[in-house]
Protein backbone atom coordinates (compact mmCIF):
# COMPACT_ATOMS: atom_id res chain seq x y z
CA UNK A 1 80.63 32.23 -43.55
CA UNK A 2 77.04 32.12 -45.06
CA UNK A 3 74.26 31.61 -42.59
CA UNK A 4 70.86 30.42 -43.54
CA UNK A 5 67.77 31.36 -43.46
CA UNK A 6 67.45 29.55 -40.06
CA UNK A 7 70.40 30.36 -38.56
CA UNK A 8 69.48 34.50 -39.64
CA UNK A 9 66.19 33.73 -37.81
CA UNK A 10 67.68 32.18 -34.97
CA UNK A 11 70.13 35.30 -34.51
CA UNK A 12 67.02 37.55 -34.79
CA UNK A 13 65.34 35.83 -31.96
CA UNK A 14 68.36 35.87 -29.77
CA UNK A 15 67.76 39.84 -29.59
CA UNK A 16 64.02 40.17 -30.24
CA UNK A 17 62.68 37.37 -27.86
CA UNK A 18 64.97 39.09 -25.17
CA UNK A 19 63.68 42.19 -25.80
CA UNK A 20 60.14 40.78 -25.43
CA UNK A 21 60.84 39.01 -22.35
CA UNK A 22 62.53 42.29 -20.73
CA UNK A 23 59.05 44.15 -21.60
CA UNK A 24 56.94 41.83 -20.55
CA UNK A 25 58.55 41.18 -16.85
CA UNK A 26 58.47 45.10 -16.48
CA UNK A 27 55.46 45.66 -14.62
CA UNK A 28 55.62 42.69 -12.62
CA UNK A 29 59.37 43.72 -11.40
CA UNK A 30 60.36 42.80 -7.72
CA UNK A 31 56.86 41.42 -7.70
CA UNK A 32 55.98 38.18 -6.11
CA UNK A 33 55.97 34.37 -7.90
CA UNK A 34 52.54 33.85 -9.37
CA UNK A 35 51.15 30.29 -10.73
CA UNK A 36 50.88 28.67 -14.06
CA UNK A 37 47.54 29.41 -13.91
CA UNK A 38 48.17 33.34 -14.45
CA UNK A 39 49.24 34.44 -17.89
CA UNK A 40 51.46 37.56 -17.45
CA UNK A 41 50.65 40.40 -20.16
CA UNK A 42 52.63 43.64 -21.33
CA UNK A 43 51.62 46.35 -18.65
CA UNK A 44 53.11 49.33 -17.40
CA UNK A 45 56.51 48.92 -15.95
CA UNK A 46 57.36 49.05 -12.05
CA UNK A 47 59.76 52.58 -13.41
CA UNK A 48 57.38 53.88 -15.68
CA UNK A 49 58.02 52.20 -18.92
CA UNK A 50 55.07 51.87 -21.29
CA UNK A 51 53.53 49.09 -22.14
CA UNK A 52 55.59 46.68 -24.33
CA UNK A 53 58.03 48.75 -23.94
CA UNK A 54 61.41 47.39 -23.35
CA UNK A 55 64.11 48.39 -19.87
CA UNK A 56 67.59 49.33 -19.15
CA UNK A 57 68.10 45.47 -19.86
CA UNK A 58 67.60 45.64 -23.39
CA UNK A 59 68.52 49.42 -23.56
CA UNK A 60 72.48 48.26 -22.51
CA UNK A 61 72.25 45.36 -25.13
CA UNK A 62 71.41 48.18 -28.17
CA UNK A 63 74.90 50.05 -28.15
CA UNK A 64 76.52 46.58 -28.71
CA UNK A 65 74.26 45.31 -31.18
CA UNK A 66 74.67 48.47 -33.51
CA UNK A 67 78.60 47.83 -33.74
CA UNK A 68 78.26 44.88 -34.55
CA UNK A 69 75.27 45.88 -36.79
CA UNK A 70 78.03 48.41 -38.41
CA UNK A 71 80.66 45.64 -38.73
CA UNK A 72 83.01 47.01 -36.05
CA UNK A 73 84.28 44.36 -33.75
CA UNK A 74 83.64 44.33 -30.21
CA UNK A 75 87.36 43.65 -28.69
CA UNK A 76 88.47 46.89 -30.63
CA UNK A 77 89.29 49.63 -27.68
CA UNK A 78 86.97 52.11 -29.57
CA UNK A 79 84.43 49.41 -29.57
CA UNK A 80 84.23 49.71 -25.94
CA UNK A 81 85.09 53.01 -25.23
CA UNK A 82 82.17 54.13 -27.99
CA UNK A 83 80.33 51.32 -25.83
CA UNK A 84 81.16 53.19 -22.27
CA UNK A 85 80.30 56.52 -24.26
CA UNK A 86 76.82 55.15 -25.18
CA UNK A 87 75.80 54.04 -22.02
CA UNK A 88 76.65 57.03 -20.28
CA UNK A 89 74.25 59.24 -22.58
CA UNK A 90 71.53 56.67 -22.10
CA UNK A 91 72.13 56.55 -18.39
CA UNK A 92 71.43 60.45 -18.37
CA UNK A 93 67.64 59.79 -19.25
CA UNK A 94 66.91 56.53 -18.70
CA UNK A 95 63.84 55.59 -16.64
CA UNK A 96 66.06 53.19 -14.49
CA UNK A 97 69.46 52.13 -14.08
CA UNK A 98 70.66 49.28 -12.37
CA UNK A 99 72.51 50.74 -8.75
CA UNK A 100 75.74 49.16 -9.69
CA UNK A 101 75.79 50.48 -13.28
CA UNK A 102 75.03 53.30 -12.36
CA UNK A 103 77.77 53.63 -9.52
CA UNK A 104 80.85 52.99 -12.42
CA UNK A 105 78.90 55.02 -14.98
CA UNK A 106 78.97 57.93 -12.85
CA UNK A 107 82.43 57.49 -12.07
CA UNK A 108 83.64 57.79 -15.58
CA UNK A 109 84.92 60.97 -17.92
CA UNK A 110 82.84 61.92 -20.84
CA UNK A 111 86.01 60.19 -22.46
CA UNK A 112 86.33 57.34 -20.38
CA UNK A 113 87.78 53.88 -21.94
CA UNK A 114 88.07 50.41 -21.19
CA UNK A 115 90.72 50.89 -19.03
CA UNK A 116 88.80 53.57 -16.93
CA UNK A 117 85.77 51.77 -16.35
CA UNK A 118 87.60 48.84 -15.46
CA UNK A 119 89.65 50.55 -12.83
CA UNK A 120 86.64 52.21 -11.45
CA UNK A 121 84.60 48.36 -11.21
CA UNK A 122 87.59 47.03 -9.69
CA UNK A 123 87.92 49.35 -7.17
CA UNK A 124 84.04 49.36 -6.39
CA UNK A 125 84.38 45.19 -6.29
CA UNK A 126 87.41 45.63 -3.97
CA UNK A 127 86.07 48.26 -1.88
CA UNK A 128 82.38 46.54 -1.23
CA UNK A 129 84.05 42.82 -1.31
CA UNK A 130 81.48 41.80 -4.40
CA UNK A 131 80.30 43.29 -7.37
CA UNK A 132 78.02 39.90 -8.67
CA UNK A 133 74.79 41.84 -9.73
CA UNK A 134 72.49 40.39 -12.48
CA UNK A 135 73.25 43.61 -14.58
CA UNK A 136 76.08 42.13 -16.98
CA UNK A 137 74.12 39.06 -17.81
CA UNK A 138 71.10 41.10 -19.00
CA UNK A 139 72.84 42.95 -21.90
CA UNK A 140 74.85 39.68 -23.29
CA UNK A 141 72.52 38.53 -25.74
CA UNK A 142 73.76 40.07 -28.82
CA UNK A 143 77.11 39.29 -27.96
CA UNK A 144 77.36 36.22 -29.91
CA UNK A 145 76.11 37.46 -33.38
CA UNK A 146 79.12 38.45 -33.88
CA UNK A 147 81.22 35.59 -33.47
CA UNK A 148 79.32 33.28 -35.37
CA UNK A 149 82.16 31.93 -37.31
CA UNK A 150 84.76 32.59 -34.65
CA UNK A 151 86.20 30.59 -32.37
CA UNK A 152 84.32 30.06 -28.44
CA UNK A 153 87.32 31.31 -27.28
CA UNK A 154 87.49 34.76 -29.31
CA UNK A 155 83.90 34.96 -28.24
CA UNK A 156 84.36 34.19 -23.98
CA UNK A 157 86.75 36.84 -24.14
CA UNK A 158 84.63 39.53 -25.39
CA UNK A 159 82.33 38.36 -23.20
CA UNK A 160 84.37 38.90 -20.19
CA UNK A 161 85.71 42.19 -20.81
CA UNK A 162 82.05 43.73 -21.52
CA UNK A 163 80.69 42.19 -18.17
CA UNK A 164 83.39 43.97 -16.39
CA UNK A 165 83.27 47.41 -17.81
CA UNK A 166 80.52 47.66 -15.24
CA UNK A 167 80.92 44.22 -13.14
CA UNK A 168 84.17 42.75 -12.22
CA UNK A 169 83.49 39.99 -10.06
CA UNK A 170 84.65 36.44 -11.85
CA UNK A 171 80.75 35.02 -11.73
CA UNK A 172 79.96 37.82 -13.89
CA UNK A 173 82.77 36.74 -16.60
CA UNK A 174 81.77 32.92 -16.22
CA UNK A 175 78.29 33.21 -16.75
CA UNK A 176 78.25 35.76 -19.55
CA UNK A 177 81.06 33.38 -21.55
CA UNK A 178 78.49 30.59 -20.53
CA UNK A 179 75.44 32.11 -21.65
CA UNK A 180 77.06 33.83 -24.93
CA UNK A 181 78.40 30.23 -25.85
CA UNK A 182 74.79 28.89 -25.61
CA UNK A 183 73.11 31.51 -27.63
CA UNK A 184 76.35 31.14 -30.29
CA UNK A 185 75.67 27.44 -30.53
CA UNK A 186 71.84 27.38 -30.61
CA UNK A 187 72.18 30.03 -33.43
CA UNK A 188 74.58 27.85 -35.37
CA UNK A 189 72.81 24.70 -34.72
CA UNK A 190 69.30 25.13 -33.03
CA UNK A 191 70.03 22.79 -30.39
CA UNK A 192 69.95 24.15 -26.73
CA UNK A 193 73.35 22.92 -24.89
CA UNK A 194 74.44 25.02 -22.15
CA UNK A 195 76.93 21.94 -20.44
CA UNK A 196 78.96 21.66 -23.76
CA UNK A 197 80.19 25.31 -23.13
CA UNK A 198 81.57 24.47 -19.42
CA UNK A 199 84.82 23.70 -21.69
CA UNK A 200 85.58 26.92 -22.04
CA UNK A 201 85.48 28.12 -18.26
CA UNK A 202 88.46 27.54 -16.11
CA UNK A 203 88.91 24.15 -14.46
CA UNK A 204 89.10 25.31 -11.49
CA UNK A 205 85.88 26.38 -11.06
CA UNK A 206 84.01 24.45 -13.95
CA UNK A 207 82.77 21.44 -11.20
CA UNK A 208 80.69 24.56 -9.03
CA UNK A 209 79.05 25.69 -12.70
CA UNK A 210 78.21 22.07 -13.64
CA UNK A 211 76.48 22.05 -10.29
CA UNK A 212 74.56 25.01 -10.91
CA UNK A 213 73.55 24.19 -14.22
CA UNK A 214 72.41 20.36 -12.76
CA UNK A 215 70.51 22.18 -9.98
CA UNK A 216 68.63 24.62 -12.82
CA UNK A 217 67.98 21.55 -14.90
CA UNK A 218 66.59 18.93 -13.00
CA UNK A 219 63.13 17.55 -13.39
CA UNK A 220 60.49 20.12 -12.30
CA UNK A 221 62.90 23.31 -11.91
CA UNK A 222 61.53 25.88 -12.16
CA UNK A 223 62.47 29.84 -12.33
CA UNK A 224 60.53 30.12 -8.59
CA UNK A 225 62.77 27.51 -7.26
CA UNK A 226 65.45 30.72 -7.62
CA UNK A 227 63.78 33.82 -6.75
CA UNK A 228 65.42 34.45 -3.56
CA UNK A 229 68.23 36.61 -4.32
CA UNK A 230 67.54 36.95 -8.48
CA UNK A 231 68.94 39.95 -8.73
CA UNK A 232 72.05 37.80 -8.42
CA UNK A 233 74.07 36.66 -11.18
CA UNK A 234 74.49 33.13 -10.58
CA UNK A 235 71.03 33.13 -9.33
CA UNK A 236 69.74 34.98 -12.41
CA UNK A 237 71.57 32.56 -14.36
CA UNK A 238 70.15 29.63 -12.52
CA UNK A 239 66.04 30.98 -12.79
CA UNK A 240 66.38 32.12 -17.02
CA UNK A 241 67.80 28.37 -17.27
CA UNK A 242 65.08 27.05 -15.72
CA UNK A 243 62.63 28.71 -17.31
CA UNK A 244 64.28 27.53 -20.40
CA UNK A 245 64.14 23.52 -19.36
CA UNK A 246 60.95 21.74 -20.74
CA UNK A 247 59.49 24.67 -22.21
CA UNK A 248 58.00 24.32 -25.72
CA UNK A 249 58.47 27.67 -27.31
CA UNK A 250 60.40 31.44 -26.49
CA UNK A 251 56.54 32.72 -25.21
CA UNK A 252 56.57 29.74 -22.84
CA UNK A 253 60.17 30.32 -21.60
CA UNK A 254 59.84 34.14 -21.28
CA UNK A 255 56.18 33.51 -19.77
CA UNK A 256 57.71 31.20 -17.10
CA UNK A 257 60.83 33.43 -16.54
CA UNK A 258 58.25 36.20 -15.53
CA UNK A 259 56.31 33.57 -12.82
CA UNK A 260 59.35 33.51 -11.03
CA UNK A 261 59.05 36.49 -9.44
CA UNK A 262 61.10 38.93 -8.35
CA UNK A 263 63.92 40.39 -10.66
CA UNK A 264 61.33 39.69 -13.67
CA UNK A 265 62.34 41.92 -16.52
CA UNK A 266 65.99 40.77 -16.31
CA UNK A 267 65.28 37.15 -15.74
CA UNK A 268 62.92 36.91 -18.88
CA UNK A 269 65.26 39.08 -21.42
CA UNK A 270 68.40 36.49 -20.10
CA UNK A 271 66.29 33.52 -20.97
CA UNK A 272 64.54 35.49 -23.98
CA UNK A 273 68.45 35.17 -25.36
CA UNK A 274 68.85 31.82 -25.19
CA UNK A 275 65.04 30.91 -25.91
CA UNK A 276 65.11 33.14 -29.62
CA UNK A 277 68.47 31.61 -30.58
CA UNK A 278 67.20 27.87 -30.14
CA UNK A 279 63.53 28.68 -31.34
CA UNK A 280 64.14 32.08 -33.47
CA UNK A 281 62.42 34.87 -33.88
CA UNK A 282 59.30 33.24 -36.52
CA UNK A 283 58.34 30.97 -33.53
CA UNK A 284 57.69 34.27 -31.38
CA UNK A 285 54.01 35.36 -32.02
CA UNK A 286 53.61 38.79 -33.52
CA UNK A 287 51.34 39.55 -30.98
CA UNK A 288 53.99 39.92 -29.13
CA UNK A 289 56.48 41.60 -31.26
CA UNK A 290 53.43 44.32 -32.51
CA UNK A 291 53.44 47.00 -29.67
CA UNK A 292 57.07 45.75 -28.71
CA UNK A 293 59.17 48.93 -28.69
CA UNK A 294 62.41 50.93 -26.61
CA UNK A 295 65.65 52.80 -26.39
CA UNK A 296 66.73 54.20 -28.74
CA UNK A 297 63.48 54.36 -30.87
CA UNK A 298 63.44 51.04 -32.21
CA UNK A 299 60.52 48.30 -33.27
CA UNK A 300 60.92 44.83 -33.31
CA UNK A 301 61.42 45.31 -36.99
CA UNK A 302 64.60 47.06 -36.94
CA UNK A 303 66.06 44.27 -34.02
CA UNK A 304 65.13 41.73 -36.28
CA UNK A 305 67.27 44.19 -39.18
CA UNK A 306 70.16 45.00 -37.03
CA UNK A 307 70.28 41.40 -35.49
CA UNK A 308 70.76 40.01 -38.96
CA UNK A 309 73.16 42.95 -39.90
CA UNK A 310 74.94 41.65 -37.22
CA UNK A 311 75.44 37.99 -37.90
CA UNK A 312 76.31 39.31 -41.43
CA UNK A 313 79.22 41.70 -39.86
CA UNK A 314 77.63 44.38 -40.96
CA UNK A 315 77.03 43.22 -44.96
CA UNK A 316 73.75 43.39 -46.59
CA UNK A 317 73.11 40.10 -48.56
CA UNK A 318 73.53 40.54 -52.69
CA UNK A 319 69.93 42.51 -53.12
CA UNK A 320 70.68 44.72 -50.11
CA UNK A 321 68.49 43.35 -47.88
CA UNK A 322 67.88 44.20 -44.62
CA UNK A 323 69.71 47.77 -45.34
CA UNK A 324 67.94 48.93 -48.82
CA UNK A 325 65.12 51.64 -48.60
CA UNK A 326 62.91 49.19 -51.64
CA UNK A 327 63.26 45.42 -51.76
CA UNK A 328 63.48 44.02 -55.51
CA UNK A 329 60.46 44.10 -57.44
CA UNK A 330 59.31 42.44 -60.36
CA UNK A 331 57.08 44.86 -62.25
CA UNK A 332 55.44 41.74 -64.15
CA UNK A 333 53.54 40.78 -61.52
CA UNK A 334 51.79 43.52 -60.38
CA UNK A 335 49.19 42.13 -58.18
CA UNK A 336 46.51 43.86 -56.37
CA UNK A 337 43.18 42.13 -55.61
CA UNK A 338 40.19 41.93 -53.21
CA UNK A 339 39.89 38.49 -51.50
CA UNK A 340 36.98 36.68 -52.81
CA UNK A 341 35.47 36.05 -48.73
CA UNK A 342 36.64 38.96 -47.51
CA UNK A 343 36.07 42.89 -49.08
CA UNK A 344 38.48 44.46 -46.10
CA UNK A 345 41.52 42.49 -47.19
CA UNK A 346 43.56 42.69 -50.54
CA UNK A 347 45.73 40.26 -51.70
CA UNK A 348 48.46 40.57 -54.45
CA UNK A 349 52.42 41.15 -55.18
CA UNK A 350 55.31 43.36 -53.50
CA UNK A 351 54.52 45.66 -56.58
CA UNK A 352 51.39 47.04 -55.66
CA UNK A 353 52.75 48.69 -52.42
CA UNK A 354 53.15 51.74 -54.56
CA UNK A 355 49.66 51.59 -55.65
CA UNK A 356 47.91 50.75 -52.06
CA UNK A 357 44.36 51.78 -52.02
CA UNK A 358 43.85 54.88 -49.60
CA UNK A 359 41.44 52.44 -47.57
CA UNK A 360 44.34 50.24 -46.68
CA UNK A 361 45.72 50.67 -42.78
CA UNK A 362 47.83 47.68 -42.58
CA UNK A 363 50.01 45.72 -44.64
CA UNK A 364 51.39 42.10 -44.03
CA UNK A 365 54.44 41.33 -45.85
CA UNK A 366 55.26 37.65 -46.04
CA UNK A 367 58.18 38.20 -48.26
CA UNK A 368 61.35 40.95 -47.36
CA UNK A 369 60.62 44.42 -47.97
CA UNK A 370 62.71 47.70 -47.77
CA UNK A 371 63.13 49.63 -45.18
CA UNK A 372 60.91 52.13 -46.54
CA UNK A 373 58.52 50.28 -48.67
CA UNK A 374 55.37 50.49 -47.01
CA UNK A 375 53.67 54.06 -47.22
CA UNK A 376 54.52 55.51 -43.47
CA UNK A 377 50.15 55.94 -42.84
CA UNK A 378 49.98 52.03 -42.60
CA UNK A 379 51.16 49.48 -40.20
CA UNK A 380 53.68 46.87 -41.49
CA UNK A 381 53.56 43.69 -40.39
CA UNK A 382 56.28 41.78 -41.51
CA UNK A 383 56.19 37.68 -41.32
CA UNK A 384 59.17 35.60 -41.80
CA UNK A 385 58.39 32.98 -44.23
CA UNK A 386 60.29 31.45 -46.77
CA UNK A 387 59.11 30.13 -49.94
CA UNK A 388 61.25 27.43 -50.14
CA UNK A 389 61.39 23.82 -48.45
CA UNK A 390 63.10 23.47 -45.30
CA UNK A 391 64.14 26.73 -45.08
CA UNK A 392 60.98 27.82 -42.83
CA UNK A 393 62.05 27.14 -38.40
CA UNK A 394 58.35 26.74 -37.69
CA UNK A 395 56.40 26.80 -41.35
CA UNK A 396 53.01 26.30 -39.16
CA UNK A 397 53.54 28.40 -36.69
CA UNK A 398 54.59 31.28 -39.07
CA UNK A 399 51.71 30.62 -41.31
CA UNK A 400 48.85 30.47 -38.38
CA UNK A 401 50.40 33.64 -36.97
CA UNK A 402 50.00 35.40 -40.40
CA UNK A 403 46.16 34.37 -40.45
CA UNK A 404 46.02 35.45 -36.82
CA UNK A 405 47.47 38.45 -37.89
CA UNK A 406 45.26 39.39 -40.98
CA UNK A 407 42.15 38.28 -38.44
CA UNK A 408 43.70 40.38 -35.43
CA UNK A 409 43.97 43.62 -37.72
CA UNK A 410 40.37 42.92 -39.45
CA UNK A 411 38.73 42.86 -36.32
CA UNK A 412 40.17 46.00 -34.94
CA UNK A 413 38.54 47.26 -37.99
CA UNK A 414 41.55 47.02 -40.21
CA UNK A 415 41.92 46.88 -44.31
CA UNK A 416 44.48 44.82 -44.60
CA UNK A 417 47.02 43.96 -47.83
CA UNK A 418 48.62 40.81 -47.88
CA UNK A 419 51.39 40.52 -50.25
CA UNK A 420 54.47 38.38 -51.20
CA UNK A 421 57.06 39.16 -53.65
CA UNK A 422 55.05 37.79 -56.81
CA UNK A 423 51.58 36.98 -55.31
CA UNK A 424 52.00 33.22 -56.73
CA UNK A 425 52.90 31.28 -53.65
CA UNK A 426 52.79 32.37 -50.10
CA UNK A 427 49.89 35.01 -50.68
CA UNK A 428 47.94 32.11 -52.25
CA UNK A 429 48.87 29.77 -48.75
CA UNK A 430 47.78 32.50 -46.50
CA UNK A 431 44.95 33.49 -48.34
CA UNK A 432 43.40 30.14 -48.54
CA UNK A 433 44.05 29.19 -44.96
CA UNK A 434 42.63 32.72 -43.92
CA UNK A 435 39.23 31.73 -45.65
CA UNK A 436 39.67 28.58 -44.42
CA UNK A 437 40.26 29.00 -40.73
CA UNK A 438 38.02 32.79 -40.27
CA UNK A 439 35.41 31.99 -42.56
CA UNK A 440 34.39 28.50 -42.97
CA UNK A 441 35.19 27.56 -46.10
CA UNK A 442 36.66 24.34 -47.13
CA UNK A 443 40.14 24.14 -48.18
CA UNK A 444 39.03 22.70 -51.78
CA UNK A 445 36.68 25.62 -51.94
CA UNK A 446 39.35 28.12 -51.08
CA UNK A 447 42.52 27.07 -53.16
CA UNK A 448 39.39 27.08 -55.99
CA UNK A 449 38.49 30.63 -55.28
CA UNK A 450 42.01 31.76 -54.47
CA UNK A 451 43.02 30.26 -57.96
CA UNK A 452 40.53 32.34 -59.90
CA UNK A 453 41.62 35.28 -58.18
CA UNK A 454 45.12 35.34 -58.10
CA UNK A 455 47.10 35.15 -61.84
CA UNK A 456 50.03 32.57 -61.40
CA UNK A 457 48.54 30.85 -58.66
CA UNK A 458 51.02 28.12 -57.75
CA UNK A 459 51.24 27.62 -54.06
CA UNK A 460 54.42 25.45 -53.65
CA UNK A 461 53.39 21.90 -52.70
CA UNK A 462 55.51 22.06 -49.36
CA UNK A 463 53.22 25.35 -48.09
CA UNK A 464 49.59 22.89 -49.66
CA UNK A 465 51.26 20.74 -47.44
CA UNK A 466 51.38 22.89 -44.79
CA UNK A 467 47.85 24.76 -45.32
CA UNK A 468 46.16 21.36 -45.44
CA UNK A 469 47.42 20.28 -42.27
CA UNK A 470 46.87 23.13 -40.28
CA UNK A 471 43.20 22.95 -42.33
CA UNK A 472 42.70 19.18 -40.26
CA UNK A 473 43.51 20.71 -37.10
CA UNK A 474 40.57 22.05 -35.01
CA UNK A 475 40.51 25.44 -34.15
CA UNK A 476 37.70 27.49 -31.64
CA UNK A 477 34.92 29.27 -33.35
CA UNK A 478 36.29 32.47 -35.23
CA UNK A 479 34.97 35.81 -33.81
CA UNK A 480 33.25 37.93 -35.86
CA UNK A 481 34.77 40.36 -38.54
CA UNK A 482 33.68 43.61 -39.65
């Protein structure tokens, strides 16, 4: 099955925006509602994690998403005993573990499988008459990347079985095979349509989901409306839907999830699923993806490589992207220049990453790189944009985040390269609507000056398009750069 650039973006965002929710509900954990006035910010988490940094909800999610990452299949019995295996070593130093998690973890053998763990939820579920904690529905998001061109069915199964490695009552199963349906679908199509998957729960009790899903949905729902009793599946379910209905981008649902209240962290990484597979992970600013970091030492970089790794079943595409340590270069266009309004920022091609001035601190990449292109002394910052037509989720959002990005690191006192593959198209976009937007110059003036400075200069006409738009559109008064 090829997926598109869309659809790889999509996937990305059903594991990054999660992550991004889960660290930014950490601090306000167990915490009371707040109002739409307040706009909730990375902190320090209610168990100690650091700021931006991401909890047990994401930490779960990582064991499946490298399998899948590695082209292993998830209803393999080593898949889920290397699964049980992984989460037990976590669980050993993890800042916090959910209480029934940790109850069947710590019931388990070093070699425990499937079979084990299930025994040992069963038995827990049996012996305390439920076992319906929010803890399974956390971890689901990358569930779905790999069963993008499988059937629901193949994909509700896995579902079910991973819930109840740790949580065996049936509203765990249901709402993971709900919620993993959704993500699958909003990957595939970028439409969010959570009913459509009630086909593939049991008839018996799809009528009580529908109702759920109508009482999440209504007009004015919101993720408050469900903070009694979050910690919940079915009410966990209920609030990361909510925050999901009328939102207009994966900061606003993940924003929203986290003025709920209460079980915060889990509430915005569920949503954060479902939000970066309809939006993807471009629409997510990197603002919020720049500090964004967790078990087991990963960046928002390598979720966005593993995520697509994923989708992919574990295949690089033809040039070996995301996997190779260089991306392709073409040695012909070796560009490296200052840009004509601003001294502190360089402009030019892919190529001159080997010969980076040793003033340069940061580099934004607006084309694919290598794992190991960027000299390690420098911050990457690494923008998905496409330079071609219609291949772009949110072309001006992605291109105002990349002059926000540029401005951001200048201001800190950055030098900055910005860089595409050739330095013909996208640099040239950027560029202009940098000098454009932080330093007053009119976008004839800029293409002009970006022209002369640039060899090759040929911005495609769907990114003049683009630049010229966002060029009409009023912005507040820059702040000053160094």
């Amino acid at each position: 099955m090829h997926l598109s650039a869309p659809q790889l973006d999509r996937a990305a965002g059903a594991v990054v925006v999660s992550a991004a929710g889960d660290a930014l509900g950490s601090q306000y954990e167990f915490g009371p509602a707040l109002s739409d006035s307040v706009t909730p910010e990375f902190g320090v988490g209610r168990f100690g994690h650091e700021v931006a940094e991401w909890t047990d909800d994401t930490s779960m999610a990582m064991p499946v998403l490298a399998l899948l990452a590695d082209g292993h299949k998830l209803e393999d019995e080593s898949s889920m005993a290397t699964i049980l295996r992984s989460w037990r070593d976590w669980s050993r130093t993890a800042k916090d573990v959910g209480s029934q998690t940790r109850s069947v973890l710590g019931r388990l053998a070093d070699d425990a499988d499937e079979k084990d763990a299930r025994n040992v939820a069963e038995a827990m579920h049996v012996g305390a008459g439920r076992s319906g904690g929010n803890g399974s529905l956390m971890r689901t998001g990358p569930d779905a990347l790999g069963y993008l061109d499988r059937s629901p069915a193949e994909l509700g199964s896995a579902a079910g079985r991973i819930a109840q490695l740790t949580h065996w009552e049936i509203d765990n199963v249901d709402a993971c095979t709900l919620w993993c349906l959704a993500v699958r679908h909003a990957i595939l199509t970028g439409e969010l349509d959570i009913r459509a998957q009630l086909a593939w729960i049991p008839s018996d009790r799809r009528n009580r989901w529908s109702d759920l899903i109508e009482e999440a949905t209504h007009l004015h729902a919101h993720p408050r409306d469900f903070r009694e009793g979050n910690g919940w599946v079915v009410r966990a379910f209920q609030a990361a839907l909510a925050a999901l209905s009328g939102a207009t981008s994966p900061r606003d649902v993940i924003e929203r999830a986290v003025r709920g209240g209460g079980d915060t962290d889990t509430v915005a990484a569920i949503a954060g699923s479902l939000a970066g597979a309809t939006w993807g992970a471009s629409a997510l600013p990197w603002s919020m993806k720049r500090r964004l970091h967790g078990w087991p030492g990963l960046g928002s970089d390598e979720l966005v490589r593993l995520a697509c790794l994923a989708a992919r079943h574990g295949k690089p595409d033809p040039e070996g992207w995301p996997s190779a340590a260089r991306a392709t270069v073409y040695p012909f266009n070796d560009h490296l220049f200052r840009h004509p309004y601003d001294d502190g920022v360089w402009i030019g091609s892919i190529a001159a990453l080997d010969r980076l001035p040793n003033e340069v601190d940061a580099v934004v990449s607006l084309c694919r790189i290598g794992r190991r292109h960027t000299p390690g002394r420098v911050e990457s910052v690494q923008i998905w944009l496409i330079d071609q037509d219609y291949r772009n989720n949110h072309l001006d959002v992605v291109l105002e985040d990349a002059v926000d990005a540029v401005a951001t690191l200048r201001r800190e006192g950055g030098r900055v390269f910005l860089h595409c593959a050739e330095g013909r198209s996208r640099t040239a976009a950027v560029a202009a609507l940098y000098g454009v937007r932080h330093h007053g110059i009119s976008l004839e003036q800029a293409w002009q000056d970006i022209g002369m400075t640039l060899p090759g200069f040929a911005p495609k006409q769907f990114l003049r398009d683009a630049v010229e738009r966002l060029s009409r559109n009023p912005v507040a008064a820059p702040e000053p750069l160094p």
